[in-house]
PDB file of N, CA and C in Angstrom:
ATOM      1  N   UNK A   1     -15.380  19.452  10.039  1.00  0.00           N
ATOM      2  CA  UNK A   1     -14.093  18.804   9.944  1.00  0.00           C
ATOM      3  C   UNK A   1     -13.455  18.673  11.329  1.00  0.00           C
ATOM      4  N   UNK A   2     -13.640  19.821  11.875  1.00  0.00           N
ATOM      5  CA  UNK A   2     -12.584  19.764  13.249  1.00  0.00           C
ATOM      6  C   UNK A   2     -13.775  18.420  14.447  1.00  0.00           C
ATOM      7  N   UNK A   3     -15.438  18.278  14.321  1.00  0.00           N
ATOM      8  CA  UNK A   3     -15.397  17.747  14.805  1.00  0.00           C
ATOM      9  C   UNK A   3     -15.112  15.963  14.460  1.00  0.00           C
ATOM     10  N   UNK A   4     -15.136  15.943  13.456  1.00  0.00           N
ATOM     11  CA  UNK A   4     -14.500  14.322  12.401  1.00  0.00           C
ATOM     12  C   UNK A   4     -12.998  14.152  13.739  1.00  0.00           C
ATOM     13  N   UNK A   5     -12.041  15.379  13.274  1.00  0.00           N
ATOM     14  CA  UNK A   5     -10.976  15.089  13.957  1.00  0.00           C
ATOM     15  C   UNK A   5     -11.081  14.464  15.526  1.00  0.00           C
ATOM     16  N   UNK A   6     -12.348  15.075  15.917  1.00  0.00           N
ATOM     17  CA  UNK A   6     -12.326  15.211  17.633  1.00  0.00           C
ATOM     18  C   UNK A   6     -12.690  14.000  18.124  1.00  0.00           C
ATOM     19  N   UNK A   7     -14.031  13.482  17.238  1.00  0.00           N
ATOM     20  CA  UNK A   7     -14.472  12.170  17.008  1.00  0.00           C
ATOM     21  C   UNK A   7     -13.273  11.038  16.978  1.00  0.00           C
ATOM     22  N   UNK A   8     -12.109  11.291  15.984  1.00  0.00           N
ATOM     23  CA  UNK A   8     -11.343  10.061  15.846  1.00  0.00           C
ATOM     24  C   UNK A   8     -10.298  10.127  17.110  1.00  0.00           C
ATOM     25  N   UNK A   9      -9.943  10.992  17.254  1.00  0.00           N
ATOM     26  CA  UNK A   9      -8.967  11.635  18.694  1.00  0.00           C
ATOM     27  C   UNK A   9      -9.639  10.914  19.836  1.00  0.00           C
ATOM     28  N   UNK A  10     -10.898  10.714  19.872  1.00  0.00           N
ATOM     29  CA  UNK A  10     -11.493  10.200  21.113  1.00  0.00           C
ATOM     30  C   UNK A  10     -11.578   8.978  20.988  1.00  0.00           C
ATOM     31  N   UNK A  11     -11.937   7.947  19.861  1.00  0.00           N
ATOM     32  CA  UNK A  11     -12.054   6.814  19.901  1.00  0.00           C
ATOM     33  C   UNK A  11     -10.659   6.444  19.809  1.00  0.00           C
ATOM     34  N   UNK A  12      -9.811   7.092  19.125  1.00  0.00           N
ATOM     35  CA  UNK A  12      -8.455   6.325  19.193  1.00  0.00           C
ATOM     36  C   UNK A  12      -7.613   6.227  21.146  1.00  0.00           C
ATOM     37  N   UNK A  13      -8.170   7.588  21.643  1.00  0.00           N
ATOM     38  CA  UNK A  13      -7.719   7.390  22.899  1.00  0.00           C
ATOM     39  C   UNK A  13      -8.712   6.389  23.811  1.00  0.00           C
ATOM     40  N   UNK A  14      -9.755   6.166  23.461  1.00  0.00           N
ATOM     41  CA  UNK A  14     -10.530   5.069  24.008  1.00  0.00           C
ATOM     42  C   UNK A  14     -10.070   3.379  23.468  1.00  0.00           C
ATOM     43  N   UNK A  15      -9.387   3.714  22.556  1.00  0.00           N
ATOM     44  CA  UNK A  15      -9.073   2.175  21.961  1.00  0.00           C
ATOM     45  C   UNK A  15      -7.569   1.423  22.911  1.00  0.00           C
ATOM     46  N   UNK A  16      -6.656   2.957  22.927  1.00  0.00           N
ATOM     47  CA  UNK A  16      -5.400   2.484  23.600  1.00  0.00           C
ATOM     48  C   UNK A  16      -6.058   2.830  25.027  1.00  0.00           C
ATOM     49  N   UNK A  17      -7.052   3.284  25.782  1.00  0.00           N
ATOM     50  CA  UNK A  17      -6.842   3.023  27.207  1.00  0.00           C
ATOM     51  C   UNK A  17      -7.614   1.321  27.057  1.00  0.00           C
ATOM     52  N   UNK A  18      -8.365   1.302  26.534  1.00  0.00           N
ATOM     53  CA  UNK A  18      -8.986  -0.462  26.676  1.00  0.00           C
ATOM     54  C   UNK A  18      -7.977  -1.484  26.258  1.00  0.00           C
ATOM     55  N   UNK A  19      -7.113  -1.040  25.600  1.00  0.00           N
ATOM     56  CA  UNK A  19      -6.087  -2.086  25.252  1.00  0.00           C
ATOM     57  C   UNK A  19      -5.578  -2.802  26.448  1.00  0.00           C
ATOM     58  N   UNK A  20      -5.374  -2.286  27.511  1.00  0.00           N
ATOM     59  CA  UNK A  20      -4.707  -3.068  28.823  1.00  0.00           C
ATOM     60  C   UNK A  20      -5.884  -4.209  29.459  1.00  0.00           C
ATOM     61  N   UNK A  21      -6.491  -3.412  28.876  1.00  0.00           N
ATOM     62  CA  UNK A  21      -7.801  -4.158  29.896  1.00  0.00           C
ATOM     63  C   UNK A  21      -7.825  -5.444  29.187  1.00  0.00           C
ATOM     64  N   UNK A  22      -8.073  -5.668  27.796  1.00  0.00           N
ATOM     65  CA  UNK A  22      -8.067  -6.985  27.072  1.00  0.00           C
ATOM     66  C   UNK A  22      -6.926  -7.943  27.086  1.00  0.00           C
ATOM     67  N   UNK A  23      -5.717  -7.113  27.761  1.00  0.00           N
ATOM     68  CA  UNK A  23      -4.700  -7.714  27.727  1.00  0.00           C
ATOM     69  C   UNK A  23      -4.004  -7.836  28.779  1.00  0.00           C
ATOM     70  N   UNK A  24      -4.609  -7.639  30.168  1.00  0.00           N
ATOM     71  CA  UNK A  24      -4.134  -7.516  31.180  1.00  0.00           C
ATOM     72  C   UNK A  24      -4.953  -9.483  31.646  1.00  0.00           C
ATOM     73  N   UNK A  25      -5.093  -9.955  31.087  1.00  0.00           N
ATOM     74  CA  UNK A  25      -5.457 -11.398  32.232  1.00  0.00           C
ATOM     75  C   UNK A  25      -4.828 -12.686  31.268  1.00  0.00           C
ATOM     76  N   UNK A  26      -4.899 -13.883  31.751  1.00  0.00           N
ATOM     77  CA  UNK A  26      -4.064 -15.012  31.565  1.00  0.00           C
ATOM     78  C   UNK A  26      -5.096 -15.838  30.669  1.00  0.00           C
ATOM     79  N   UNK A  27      -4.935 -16.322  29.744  1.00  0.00           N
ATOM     80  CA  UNK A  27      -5.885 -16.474  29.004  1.00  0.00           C
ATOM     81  C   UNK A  27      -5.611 -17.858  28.784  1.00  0.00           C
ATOM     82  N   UNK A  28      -6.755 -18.749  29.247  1.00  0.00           N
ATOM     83  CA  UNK A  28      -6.374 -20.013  29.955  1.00  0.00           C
ATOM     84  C   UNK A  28      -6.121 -21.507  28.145  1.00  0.00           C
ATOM     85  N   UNK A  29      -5.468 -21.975  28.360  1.00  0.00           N
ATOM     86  CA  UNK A  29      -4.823 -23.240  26.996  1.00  0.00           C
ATOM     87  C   UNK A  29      -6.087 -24.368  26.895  1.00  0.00           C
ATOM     88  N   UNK A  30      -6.725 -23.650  25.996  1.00  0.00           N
ATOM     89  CA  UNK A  30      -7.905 -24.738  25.497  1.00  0.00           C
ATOM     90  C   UNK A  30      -7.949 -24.511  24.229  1.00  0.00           C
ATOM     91  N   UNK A  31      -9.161 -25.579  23.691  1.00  0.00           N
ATOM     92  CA  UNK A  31      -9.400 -25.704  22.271  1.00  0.00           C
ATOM     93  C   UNK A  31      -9.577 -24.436  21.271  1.00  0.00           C
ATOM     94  N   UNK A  32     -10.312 -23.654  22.352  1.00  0.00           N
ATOM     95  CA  UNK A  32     -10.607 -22.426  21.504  1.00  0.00           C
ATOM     96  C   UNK A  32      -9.591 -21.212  21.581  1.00  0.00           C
ATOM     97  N   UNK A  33      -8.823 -20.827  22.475  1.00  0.00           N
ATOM     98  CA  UNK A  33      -7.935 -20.082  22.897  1.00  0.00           C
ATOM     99  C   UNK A  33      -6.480 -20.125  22.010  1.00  0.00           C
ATOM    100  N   UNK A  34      -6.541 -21.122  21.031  1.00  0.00           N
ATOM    101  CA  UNK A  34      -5.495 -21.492  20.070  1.00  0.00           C
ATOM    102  C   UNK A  34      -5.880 -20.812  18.939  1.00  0.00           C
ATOM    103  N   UNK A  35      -6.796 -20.370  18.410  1.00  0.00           N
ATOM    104  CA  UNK A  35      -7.156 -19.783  17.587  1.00  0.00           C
ATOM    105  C   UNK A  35      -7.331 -18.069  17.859  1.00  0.00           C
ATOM    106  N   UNK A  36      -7.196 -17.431  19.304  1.00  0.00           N
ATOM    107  CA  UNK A  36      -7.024 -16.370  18.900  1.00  0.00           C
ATOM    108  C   UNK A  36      -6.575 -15.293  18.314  1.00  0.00           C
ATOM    109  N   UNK A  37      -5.094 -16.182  17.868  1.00  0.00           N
ATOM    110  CA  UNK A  37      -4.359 -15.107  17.418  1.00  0.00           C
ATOM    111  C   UNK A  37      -5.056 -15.324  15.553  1.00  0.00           C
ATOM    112  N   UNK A  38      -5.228 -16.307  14.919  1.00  0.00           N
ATOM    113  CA  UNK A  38      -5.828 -16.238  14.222  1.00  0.00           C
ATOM    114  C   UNK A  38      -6.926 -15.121  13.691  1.00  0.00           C
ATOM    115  N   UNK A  39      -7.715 -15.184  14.788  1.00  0.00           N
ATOM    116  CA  UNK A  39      -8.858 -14.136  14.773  1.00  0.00           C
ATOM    117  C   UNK A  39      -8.206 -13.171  14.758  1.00  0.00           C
ATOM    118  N   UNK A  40      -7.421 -12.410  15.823  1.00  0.00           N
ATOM    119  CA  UNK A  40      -7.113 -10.971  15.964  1.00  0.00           C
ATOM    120  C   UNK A  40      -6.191 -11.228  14.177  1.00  0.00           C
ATOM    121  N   UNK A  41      -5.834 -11.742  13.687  1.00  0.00           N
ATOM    122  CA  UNK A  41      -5.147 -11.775  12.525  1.00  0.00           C
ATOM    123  C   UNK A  41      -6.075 -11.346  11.157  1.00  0.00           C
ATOM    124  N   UNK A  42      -7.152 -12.118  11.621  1.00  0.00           N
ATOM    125  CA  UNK A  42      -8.901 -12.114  10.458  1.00  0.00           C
ATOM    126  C   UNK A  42      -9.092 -10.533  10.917  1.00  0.00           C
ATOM    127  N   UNK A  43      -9.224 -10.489  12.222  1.00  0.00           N
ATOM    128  CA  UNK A  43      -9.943  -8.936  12.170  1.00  0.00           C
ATOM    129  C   UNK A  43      -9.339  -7.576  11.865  1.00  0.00           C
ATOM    130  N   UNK A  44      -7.868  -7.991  11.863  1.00  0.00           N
ATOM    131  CA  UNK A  44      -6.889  -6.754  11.314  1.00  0.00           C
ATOM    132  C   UNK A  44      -6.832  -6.585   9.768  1.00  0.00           C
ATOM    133  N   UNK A  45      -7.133  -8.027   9.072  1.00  0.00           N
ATOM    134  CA  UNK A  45      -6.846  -7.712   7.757  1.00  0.00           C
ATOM    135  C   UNK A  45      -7.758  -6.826   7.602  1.00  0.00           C
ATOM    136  N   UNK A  46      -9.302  -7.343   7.658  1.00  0.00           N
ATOM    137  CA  UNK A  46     -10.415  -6.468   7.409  1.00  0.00           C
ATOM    138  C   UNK A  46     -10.027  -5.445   7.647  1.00  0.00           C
ATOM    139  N   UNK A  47      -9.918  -5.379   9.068  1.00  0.00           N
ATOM    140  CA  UNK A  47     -10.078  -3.591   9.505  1.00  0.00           C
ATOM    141  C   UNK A  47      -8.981  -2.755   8.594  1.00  0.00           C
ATOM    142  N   UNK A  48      -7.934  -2.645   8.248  1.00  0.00           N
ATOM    143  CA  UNK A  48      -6.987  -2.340   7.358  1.00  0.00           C
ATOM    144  C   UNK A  48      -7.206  -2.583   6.467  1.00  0.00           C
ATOM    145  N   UNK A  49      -7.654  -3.599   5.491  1.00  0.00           N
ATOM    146  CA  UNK A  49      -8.299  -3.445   4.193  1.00  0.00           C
ATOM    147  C   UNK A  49      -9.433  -2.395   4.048  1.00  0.00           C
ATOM    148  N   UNK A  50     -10.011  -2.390   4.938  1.00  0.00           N
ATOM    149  CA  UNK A  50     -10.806  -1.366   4.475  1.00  0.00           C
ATOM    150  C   UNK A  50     -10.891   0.181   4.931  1.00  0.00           C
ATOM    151  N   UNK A  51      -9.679   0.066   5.839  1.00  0.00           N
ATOM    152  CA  UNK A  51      -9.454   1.390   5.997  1.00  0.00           C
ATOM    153  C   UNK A  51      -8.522   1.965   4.840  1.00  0.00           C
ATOM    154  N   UNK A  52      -7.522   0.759   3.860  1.00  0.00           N
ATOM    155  CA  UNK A  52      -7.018   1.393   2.213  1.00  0.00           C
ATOM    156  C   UNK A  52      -8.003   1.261   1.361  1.00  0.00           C
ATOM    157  N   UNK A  53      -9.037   0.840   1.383  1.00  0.00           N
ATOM    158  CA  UNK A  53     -10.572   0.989   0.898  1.00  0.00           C
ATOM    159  C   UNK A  53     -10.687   2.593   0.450  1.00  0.00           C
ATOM    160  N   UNK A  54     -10.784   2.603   2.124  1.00  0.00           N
ATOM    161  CA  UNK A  54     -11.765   4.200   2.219  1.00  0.00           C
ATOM    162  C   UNK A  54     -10.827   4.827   1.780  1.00  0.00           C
ATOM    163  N   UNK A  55      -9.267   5.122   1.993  1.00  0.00           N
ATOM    164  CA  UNK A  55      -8.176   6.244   1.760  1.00  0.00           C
ATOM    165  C   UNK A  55      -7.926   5.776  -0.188  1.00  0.00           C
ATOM    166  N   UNK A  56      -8.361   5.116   0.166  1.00  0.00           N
ATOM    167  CA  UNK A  56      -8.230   4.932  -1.902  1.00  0.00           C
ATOM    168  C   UNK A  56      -9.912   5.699  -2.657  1.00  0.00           C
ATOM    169  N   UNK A  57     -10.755   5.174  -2.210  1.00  0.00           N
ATOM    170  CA  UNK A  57     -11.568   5.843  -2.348  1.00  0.00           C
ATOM    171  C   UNK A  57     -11.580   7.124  -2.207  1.00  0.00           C
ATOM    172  N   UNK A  58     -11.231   7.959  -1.518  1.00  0.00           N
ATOM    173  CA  UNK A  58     -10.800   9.500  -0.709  1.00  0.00           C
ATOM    174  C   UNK A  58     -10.010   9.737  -1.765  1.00  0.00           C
ATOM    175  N   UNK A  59      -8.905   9.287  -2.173  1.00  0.00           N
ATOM    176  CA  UNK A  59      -7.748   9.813  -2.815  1.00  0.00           C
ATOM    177  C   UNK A  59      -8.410  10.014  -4.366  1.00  0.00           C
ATOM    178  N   UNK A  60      -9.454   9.224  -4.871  1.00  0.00           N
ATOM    179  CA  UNK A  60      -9.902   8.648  -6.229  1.00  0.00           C
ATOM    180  C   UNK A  60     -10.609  10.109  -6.211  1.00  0.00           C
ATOM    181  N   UNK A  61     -11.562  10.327  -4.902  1.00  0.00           N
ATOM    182  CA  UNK A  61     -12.782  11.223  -4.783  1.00  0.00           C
ATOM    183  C   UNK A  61     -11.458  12.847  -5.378  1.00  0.00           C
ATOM    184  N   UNK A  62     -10.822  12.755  -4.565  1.00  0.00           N
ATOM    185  CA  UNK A  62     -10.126  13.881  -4.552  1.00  0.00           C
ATOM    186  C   UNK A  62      -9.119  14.557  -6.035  1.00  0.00           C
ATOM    187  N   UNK A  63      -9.278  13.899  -6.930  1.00  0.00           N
ATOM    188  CA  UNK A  63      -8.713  13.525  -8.301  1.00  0.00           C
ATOM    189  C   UNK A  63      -7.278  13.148  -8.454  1.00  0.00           C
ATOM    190  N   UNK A  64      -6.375  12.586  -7.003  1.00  0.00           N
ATOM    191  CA  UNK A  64      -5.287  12.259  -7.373  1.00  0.00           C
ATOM    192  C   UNK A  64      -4.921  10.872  -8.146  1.00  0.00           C
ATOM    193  N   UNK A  65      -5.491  10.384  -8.773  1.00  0.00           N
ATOM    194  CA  UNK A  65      -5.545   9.496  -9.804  1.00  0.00           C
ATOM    195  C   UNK A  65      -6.102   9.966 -11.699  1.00  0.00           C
ATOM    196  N   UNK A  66      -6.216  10.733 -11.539  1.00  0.00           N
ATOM    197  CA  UNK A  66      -6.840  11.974 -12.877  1.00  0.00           C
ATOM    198  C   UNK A  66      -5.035  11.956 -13.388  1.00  0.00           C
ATOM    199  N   UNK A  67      -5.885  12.052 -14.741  1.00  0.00           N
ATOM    200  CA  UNK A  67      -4.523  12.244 -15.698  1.00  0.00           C
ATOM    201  C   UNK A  67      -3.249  11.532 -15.958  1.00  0.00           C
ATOM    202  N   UNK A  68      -3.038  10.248 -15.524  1.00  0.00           N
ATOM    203  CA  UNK A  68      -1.847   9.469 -15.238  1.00  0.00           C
ATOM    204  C   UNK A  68      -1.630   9.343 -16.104  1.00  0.00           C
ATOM    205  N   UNK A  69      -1.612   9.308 -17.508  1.00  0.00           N
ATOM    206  CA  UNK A  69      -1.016   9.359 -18.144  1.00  0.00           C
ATOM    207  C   UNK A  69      -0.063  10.643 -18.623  1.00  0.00           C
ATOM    208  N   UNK A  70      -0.199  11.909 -18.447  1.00  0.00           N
ATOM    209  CA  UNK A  70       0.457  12.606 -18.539  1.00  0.00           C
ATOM    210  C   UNK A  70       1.774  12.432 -17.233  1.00  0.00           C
ATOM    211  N   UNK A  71       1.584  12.380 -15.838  1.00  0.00           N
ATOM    212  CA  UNK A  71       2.392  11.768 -14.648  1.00  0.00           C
ATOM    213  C   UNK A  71       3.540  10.894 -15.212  1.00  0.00           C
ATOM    214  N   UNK A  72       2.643   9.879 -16.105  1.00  0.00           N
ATOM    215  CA  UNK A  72       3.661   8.997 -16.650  1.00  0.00           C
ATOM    216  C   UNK A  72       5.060   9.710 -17.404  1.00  0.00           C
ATOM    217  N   UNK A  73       4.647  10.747 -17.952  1.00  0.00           N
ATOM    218  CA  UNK A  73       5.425  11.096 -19.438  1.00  0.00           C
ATOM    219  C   UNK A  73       6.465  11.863 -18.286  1.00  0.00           C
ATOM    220  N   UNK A  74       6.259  12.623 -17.408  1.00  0.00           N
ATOM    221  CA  UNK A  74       6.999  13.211 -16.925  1.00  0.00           C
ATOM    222  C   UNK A  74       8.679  12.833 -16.632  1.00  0.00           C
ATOM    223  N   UNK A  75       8.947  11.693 -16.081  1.00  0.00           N
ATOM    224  CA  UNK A  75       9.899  10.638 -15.779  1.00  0.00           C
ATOM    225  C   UNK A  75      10.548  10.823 -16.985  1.00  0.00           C
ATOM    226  N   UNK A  76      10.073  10.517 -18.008  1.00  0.00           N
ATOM    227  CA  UNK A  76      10.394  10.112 -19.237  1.00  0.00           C
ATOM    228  C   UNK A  76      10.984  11.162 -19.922  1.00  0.00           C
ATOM    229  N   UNK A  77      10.670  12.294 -19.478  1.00  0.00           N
ATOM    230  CA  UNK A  77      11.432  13.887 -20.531  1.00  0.00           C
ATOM    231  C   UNK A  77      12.576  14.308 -19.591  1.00  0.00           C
ATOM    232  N   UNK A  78      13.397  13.221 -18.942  1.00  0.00           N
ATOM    233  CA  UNK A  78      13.977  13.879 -18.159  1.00  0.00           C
ATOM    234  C   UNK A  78      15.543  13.021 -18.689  1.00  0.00           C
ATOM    235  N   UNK A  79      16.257  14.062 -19.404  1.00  0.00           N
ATOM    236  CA  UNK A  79      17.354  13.632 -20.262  1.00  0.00           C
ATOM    237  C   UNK A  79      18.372  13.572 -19.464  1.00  0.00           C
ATOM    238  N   UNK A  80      19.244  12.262 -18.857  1.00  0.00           N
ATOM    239  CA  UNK A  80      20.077  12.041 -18.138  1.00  0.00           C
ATOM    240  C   UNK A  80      20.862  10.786 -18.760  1.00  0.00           C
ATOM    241  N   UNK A  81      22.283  10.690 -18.101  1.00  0.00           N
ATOM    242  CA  UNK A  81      23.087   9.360 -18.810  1.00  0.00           C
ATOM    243  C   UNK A  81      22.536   8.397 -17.928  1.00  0.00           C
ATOM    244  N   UNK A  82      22.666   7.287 -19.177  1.00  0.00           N
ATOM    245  CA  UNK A  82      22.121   6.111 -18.959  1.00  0.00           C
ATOM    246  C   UNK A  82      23.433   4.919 -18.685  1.00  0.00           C
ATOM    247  N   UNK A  83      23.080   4.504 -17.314  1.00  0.00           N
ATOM    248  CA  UNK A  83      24.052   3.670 -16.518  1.00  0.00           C
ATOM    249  C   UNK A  83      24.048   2.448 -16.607  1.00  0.00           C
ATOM    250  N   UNK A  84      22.736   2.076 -17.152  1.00  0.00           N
ATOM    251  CA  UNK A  84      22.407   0.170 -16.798  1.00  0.00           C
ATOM    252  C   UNK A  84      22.157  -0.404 -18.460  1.00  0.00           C
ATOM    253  N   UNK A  85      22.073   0.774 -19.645  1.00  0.00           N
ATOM    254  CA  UNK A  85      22.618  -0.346 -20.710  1.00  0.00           C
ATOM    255  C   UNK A  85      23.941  -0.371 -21.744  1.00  0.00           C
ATOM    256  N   UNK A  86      24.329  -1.573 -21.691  1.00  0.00           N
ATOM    257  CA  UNK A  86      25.569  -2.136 -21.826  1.00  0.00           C
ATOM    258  C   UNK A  86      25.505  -1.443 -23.262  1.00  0.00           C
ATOM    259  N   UNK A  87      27.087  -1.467 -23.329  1.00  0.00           N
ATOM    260  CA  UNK A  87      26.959  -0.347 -24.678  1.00  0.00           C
ATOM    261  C   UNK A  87      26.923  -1.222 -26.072  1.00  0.00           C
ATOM    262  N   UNK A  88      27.242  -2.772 -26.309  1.00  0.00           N
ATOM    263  CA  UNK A  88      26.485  -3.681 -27.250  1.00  0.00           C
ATOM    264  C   UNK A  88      24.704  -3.074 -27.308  1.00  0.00           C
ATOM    265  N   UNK A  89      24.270  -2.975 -26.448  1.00  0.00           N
ATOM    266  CA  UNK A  89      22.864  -2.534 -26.955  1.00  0.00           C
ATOM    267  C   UNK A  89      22.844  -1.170 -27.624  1.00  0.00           C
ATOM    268  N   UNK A  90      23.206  -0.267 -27.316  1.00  0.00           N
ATOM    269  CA  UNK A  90      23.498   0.329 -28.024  1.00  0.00           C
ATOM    270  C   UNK A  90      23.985   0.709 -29.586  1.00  0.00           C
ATOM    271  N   UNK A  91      24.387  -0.618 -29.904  1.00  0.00           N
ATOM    272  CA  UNK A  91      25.062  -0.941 -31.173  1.00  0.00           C
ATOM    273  C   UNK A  91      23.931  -0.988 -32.526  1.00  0.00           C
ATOM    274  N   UNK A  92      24.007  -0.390 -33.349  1.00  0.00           N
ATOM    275  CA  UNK A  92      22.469  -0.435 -34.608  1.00  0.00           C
ATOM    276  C   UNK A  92      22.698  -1.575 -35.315  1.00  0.00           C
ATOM    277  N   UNK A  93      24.326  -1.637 -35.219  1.00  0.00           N
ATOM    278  CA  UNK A  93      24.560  -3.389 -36.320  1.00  0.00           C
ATOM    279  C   UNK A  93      23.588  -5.133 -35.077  1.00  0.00           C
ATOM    280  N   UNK A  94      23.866  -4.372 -34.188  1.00  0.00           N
ATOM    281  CA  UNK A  94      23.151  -5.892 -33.100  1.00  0.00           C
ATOM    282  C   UNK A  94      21.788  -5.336 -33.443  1.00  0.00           C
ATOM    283  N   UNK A  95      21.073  -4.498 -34.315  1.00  0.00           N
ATOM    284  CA  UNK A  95      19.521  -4.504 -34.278  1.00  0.00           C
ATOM    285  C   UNK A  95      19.242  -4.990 -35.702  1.00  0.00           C
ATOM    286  N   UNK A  96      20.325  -4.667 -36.568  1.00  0.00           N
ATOM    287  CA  UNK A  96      20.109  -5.044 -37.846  1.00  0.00           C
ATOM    288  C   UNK A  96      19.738  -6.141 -38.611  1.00  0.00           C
ATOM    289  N   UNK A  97      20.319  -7.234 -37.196  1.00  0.00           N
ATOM    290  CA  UNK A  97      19.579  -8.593 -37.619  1.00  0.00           C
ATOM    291  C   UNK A  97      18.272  -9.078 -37.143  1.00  0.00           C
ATOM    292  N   UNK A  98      17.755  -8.435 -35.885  1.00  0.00           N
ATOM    293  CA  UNK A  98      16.460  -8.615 -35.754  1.00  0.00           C
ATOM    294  C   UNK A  98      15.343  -8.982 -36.602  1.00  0.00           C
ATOM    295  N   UNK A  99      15.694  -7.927 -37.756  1.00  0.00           N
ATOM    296  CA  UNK A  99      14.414  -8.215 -38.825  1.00  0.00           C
ATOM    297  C   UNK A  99      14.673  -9.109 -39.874  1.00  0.00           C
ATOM    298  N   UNK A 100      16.217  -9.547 -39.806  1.00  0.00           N
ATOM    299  CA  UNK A 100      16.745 -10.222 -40.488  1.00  0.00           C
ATOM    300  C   UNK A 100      15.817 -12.197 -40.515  1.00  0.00           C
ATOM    301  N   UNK A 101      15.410 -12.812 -41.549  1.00  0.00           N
ATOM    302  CA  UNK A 101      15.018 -14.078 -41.607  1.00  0.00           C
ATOM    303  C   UNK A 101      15.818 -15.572 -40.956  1.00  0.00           C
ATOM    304  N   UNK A 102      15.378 -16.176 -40.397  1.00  0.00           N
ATOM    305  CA  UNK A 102      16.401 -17.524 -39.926  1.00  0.00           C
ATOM    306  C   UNK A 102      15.985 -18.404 -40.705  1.00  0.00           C
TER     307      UNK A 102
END
């Protein structure tokens, strides 16, 4: 584990010292040079898609997705006043016609 960590510690400090370097020159107005930001745009989705790939995968491996349905119920046993319905809903005569025929 500690060397995983040491591994990413190094490439991440190898990624920000090269960063200047790719970005240190004048990058001359032609046909193809209009599209880079495009690209760096293509290659971030990937790279970030699949780095919530792997951390979803990881999280799946690890069982924090196990049992959601019980997770669910939790929210739900938690007896507090209710602010957002209008007290007509509340009313049993406004349900009484529901089943009622038109």
């Amino acid at each position: 584990m500690k060397r995983r960590l040491v591994t990413v510690a190094v490439a991440f400090v190898v990624a920000l010292a090269g960063a200047p370097i790719a970005l240190g020159h004048d990058a001359p107005e032609n046909d193809r040079s209009r599209w880079v930001m495009a690209d760096w745009m293509l290659d971030m989705f990937f790279v970030l898609g699949g780095v919530a790939l792997i951390a979803f995968v990881l999280a799946w491996k690890a069982g924090h997705f196990h049992n959601l349905d019980e997770a669910a119920r939790v929210p739900l046993g938690i007896d507090e006043e209710d602010y957002y319905s209008p007290d007509w809903a509340l009313d049993e005569e406004e349900w009484d016609d529901v089943d009622a025929v038109r």
